[in-house]
PDB file of N, CA and C in Angstrom:
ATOM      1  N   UNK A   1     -27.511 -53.979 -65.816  1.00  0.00           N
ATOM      2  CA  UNK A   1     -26.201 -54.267 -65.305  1.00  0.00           C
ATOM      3  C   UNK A   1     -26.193 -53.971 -63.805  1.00  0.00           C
ATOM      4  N   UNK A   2     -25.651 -54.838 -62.966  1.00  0.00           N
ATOM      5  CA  UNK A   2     -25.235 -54.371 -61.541  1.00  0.00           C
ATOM      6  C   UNK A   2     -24.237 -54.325 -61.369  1.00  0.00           C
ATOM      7  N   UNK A   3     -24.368 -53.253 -60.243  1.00  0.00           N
ATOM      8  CA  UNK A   3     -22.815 -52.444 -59.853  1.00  0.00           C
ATOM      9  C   UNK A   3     -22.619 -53.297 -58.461  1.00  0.00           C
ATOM     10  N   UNK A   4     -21.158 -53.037 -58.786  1.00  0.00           N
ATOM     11  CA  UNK A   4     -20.402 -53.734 -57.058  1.00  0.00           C
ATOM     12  C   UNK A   4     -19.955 -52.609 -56.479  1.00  0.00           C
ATOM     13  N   UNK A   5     -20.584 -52.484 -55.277  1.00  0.00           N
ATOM     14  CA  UNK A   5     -20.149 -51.553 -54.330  1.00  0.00           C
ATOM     15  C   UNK A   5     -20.423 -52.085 -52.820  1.00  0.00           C
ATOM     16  N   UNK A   6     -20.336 -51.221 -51.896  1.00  0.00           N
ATOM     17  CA  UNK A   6     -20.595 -52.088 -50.581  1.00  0.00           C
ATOM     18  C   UNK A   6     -22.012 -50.963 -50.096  1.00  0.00           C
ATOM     19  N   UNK A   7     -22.715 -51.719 -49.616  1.00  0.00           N
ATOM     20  CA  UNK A   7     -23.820 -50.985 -49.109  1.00  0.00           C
ATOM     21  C   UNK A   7     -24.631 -50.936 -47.605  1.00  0.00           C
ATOM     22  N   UNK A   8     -24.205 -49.757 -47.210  1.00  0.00           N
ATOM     23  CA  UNK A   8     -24.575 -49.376 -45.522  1.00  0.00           C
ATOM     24  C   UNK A   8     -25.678 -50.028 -45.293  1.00  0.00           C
ATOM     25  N   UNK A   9     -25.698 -50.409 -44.001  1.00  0.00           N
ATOM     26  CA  UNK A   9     -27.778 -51.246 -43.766  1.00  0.00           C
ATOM     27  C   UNK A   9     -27.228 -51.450 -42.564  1.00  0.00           C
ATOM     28  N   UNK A  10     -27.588 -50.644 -41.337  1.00  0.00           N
ATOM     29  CA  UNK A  10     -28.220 -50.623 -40.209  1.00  0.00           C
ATOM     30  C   UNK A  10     -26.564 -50.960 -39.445  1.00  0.00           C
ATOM     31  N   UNK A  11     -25.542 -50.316 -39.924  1.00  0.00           N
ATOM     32  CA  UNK A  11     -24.072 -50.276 -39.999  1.00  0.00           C
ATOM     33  C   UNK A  11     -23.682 -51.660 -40.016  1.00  0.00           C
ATOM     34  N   UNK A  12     -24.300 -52.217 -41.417  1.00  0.00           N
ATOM     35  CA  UNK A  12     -23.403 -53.746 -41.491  1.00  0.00           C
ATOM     36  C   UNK A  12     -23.270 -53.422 -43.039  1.00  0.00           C
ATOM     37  N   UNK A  13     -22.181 -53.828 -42.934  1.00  0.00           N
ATOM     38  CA  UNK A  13     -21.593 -53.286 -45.229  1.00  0.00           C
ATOM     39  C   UNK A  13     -21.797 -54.974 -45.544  1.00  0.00           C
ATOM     40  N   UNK A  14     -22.657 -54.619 -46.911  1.00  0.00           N
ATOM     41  CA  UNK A  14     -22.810 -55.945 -47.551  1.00  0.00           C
ATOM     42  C   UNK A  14     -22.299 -55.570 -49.163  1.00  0.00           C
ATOM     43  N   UNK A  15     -21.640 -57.035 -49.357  1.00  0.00           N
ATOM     44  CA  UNK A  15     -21.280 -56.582 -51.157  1.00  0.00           C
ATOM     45  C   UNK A  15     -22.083 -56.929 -52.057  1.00  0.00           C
ATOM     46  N   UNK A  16     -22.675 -56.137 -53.132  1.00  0.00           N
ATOM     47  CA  UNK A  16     -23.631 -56.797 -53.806  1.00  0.00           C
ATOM     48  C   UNK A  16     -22.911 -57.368 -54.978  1.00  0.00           C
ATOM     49  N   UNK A  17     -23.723 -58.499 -55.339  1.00  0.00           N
ATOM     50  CA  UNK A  17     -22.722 -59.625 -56.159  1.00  0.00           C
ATOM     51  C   UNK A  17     -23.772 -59.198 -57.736  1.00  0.00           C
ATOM     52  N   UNK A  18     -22.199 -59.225 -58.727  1.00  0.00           N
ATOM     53  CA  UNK A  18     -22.705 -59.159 -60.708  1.00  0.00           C
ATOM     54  C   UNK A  18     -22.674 -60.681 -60.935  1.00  0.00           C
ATOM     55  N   UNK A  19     -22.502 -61.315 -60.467  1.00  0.00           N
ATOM     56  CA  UNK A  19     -21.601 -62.142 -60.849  1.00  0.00           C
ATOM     57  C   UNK A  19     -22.890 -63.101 -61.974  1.00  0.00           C
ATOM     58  N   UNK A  20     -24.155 -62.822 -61.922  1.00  0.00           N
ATOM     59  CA  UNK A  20     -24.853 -63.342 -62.580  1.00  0.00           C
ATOM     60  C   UNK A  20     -24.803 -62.467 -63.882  1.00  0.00           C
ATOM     61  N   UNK A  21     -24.823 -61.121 -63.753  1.00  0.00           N
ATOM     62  CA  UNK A  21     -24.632 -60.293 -65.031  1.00  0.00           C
ATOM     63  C   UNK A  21     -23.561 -60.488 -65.645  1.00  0.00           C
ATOM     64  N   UNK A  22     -22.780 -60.917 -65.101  1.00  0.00           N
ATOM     65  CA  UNK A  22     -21.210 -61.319 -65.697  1.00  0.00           C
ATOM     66  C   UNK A  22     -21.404 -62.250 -66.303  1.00  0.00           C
ATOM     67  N   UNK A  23     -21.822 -63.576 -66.281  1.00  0.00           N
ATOM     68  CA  UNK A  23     -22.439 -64.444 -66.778  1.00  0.00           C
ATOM     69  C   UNK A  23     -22.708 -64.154 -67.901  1.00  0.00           C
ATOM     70  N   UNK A  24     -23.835 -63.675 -67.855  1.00  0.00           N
ATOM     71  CA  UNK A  24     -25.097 -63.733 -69.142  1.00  0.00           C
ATOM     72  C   UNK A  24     -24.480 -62.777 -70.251  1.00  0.00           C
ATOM     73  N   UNK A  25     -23.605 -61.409 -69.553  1.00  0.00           N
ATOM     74  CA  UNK A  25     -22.749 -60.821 -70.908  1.00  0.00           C
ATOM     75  C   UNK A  25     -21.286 -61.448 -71.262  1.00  0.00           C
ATOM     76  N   UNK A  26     -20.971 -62.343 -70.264  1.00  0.00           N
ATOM     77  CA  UNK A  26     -19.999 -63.549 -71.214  1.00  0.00           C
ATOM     78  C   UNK A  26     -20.558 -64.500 -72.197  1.00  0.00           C
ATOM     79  N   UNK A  27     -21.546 -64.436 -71.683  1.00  0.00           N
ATOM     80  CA  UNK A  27     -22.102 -65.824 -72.478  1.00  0.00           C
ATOM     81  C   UNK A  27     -23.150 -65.196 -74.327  1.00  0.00           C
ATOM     82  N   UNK A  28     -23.436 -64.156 -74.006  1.00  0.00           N
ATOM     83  CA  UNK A  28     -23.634 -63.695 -75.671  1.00  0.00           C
ATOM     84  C   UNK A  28     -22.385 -63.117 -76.139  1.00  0.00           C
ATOM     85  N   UNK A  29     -21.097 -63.184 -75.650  1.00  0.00           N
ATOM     86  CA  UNK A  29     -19.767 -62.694 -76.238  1.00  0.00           C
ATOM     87  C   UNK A  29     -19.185 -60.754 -75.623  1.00  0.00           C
ATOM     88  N   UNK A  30     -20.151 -60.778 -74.957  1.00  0.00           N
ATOM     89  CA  UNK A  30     -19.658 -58.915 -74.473  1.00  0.00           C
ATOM     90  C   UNK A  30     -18.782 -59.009 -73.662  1.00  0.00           C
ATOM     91  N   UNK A  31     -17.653 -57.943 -73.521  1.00  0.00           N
ATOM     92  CA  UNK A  31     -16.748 -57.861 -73.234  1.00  0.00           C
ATOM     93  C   UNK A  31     -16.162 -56.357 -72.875  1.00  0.00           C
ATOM     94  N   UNK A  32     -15.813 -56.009 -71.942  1.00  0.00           N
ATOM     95  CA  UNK A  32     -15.243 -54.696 -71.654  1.00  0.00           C
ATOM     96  C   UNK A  32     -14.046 -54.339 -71.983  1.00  0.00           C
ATOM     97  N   UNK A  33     -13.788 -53.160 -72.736  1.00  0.00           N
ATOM     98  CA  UNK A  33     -11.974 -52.762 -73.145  1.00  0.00           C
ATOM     99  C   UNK A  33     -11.326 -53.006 -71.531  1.00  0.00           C
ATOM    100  N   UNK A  34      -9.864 -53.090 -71.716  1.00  0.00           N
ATOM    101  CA  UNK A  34      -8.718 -52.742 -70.707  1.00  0.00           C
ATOM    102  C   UNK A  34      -9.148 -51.184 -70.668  1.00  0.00           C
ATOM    103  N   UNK A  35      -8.923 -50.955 -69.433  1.00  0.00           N
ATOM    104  CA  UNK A  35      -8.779 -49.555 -68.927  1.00  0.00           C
ATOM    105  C   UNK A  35      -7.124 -48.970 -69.455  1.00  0.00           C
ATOM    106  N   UNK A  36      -7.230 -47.858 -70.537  1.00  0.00           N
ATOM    107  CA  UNK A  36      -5.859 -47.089 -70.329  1.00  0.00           C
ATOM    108  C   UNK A  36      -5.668 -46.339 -69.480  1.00  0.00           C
ATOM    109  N   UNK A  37      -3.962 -46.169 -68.878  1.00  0.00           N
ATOM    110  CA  UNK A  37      -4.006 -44.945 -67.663  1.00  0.00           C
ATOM    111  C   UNK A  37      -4.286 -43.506 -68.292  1.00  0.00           C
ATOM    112  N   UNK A  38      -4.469 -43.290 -69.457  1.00  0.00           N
ATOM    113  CA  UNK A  38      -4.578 -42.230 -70.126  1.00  0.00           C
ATOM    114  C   UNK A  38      -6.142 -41.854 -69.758  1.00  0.00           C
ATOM    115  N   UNK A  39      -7.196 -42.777 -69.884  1.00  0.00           N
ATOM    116  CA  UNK A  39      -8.592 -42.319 -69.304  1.00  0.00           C
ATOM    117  C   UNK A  39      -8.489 -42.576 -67.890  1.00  0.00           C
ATOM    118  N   UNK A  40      -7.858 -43.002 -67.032  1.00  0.00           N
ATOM    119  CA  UNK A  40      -7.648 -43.402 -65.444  1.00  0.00           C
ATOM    120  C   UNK A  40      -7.136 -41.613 -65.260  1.00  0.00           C
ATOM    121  N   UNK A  41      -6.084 -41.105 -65.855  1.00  0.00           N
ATOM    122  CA  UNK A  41      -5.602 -39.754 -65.479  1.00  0.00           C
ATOM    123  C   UNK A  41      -7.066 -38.856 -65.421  1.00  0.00           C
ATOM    124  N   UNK A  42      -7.609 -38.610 -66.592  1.00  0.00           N
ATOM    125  CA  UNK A  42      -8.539 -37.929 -67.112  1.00  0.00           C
ATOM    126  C   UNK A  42      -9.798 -37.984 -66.168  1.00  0.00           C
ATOM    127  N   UNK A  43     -10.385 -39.222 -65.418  1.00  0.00           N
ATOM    128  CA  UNK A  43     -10.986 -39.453 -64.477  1.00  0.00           C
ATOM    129  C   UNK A  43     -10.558 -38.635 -63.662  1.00  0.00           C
ATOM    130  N   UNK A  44      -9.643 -39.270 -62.965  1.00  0.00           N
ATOM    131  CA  UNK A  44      -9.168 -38.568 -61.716  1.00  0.00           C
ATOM    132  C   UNK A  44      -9.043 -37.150 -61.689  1.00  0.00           C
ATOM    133  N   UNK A  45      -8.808 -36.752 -62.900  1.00  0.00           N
ATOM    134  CA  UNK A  45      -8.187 -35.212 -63.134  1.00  0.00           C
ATOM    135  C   UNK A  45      -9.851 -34.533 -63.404  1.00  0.00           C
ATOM    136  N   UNK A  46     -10.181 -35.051 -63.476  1.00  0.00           N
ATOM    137  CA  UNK A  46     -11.980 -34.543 -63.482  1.00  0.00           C
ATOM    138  C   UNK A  46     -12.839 -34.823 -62.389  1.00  0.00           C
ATOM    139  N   UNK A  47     -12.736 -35.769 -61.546  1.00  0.00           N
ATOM    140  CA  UNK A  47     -13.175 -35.616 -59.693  1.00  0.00           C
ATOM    141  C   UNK A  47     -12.217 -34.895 -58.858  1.00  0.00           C
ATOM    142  N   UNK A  48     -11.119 -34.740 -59.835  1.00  0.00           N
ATOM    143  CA  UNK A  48     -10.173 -32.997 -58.570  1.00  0.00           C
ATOM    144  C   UNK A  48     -10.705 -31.895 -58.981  1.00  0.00           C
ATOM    145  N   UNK A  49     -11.137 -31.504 -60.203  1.00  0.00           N
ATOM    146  CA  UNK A  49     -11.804 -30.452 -60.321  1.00  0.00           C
ATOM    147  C   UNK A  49     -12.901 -30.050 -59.821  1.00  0.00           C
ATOM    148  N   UNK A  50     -13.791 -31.183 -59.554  1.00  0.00           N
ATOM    149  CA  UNK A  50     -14.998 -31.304 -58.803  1.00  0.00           C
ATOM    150  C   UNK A  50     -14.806 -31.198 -57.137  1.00  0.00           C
ATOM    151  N   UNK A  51     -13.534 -31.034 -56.737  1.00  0.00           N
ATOM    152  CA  UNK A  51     -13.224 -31.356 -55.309  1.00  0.00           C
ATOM    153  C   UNK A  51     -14.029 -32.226 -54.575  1.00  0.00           C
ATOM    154  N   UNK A  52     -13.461 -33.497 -55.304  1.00  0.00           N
ATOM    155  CA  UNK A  52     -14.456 -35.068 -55.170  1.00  0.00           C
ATOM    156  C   UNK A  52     -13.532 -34.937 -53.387  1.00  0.00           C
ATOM    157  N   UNK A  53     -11.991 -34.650 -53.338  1.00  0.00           N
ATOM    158  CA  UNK A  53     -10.555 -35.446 -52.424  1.00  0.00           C
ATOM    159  C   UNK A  53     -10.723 -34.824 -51.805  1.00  0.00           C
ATOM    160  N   UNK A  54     -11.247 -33.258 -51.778  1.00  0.00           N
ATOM    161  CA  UNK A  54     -11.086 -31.646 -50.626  1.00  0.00           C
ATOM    162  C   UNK A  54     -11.238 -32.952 -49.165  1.00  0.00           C
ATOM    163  N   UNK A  55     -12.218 -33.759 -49.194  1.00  0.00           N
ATOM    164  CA  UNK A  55     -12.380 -33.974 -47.489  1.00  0.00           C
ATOM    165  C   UNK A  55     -11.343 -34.370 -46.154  1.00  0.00           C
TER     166      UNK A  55
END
């Protein structure tokens, strides 16, 4: 699986593209749940404990 994020290189941000992995797990039927805010809280409430925000 590839991740989308933006990635530093010689200070030019490039986005790296799924869009082929997206593909190929649409196309045998995979599919990701909806995000509840109930695991969105729980996230977040677990990178504050980590003092992910302190900066």
């Amino acid at each position: 699986m590839v991740d989308v994020r933006y990635v530093e290189t010689d200070d030019i941000a490039s986005e790296t593209d799924n869009l082929f992995t997206t593909n190929i797990l649409y196309r045998i039927g995979f599919s990701w749940p909806l995000v509840e805010d109930a695991y969105l809280e729980r996230a977040i409430a677990s990178l504050k404990s980590l003092g992910f925000f302190d900066r």
